[in-house]
Protein backbone atom coordinates (compact mmCIF):
# COMPACT_ATOMS: atom_id res chain seq x y z
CA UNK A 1 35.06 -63.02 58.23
CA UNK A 2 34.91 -62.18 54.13
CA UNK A 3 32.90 -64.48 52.42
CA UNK A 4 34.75 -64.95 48.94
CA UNK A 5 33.40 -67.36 46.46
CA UNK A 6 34.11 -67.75 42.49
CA UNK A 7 33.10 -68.96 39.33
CA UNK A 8 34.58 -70.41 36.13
CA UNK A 9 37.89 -71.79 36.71
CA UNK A 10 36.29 -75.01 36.26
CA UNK A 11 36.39 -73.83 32.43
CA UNK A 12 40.48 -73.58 33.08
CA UNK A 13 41.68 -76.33 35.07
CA UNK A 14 39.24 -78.99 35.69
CA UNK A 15 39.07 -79.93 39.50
CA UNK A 16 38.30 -83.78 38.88
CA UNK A 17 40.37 -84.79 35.44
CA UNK A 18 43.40 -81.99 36.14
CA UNK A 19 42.94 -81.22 32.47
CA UNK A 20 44.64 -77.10 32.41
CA UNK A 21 43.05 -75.26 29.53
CA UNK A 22 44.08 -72.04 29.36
CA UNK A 23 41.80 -70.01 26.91
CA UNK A 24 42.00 -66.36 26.26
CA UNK A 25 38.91 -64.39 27.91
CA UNK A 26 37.57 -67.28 29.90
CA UNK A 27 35.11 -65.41 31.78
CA UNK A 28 35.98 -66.19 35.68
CA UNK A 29 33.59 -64.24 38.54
CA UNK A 30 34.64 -63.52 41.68
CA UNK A 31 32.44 -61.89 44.17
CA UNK A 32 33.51 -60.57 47.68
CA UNK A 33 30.27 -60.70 49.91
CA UNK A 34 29.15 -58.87 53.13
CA UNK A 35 31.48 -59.86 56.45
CA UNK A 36 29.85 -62.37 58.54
CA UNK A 37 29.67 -61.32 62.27
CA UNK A 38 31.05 -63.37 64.55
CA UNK A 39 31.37 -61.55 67.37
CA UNK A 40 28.09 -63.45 69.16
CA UNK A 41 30.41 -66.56 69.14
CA UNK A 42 33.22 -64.92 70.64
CA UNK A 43 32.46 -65.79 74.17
CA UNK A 44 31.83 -69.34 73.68
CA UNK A 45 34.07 -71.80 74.58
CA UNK A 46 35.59 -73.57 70.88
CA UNK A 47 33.70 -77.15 70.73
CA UNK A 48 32.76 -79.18 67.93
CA UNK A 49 29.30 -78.04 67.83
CA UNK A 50 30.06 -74.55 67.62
CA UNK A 51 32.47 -75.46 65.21
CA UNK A 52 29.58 -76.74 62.82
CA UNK A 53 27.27 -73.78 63.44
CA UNK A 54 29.98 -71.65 62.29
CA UNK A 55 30.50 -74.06 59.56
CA UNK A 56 26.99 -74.39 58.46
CA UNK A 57 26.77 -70.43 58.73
CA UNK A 58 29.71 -69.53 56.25
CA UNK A 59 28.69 -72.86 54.26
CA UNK A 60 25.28 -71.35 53.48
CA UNK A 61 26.08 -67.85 52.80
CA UNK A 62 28.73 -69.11 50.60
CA UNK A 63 26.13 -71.56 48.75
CA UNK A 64 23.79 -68.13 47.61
CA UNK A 65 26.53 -66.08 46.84
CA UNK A 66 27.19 -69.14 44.71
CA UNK A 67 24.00 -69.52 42.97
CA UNK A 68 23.54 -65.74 43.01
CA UNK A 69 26.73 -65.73 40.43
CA UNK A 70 25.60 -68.59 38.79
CA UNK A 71 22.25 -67.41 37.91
CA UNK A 72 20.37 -70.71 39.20
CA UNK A 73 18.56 -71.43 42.13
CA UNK A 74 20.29 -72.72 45.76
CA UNK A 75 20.10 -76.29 46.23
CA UNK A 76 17.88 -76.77 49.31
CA UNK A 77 19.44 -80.19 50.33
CA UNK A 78 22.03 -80.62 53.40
CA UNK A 79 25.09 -79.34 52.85
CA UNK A 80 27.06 -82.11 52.85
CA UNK A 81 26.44 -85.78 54.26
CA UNK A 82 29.31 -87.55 55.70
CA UNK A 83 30.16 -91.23 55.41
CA UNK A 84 28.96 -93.68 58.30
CA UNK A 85 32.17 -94.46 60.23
CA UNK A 86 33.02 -98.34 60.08
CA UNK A 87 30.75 -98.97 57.21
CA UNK A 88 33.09 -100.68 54.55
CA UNK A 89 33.06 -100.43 51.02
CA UNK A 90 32.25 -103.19 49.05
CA UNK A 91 34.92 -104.05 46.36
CA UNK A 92 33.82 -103.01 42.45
CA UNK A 93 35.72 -105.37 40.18
């Protein structure tokens, strides 16, 4: 697998507001990393937690190629925390 992240295209369409701001010689990186070997997973049977190791494997080279790019520091955090299933949200009014 090619790890393939990118930078600055935030600067040309926003990914929250949708906002497109096309600007000559926005500067926008892409870097193509080092393949990932997966060939120690190959004989495993496909389950959910194999599934998340190879998740958490791309996730994590993807996050320092990220912050290599970006010229700041990895954050050292989880990668991601998902929501408690059943817990409901309370209405905002």
């Amino acid at each position: 697998m090619i790890p393939v992240v990118q930078w600055g295209a935030q600067r040309i369409h926003h990914p929250v507001t949708g906002k497109f701001r096309p600007r000559w010689r926005t500067p926008v990186t892409v870097v193509v990393g080092e393949p990932i070997d997966l060939s120690e997973y190959a004989d495993r049977p496909v389950t959910v937690e194999l599934l998340d190791e190879l998740t958490e494997k791309t996730m994590l080279r993807l996050r320092e190629m990220l912050a290599e790019i970006r010229g700041v520091p990895a954050p050292t955090g989880p990668l991601f925390t998902l929501p408690k299933a059943g817990r409901k949200r309370e209405a905002t009014s």
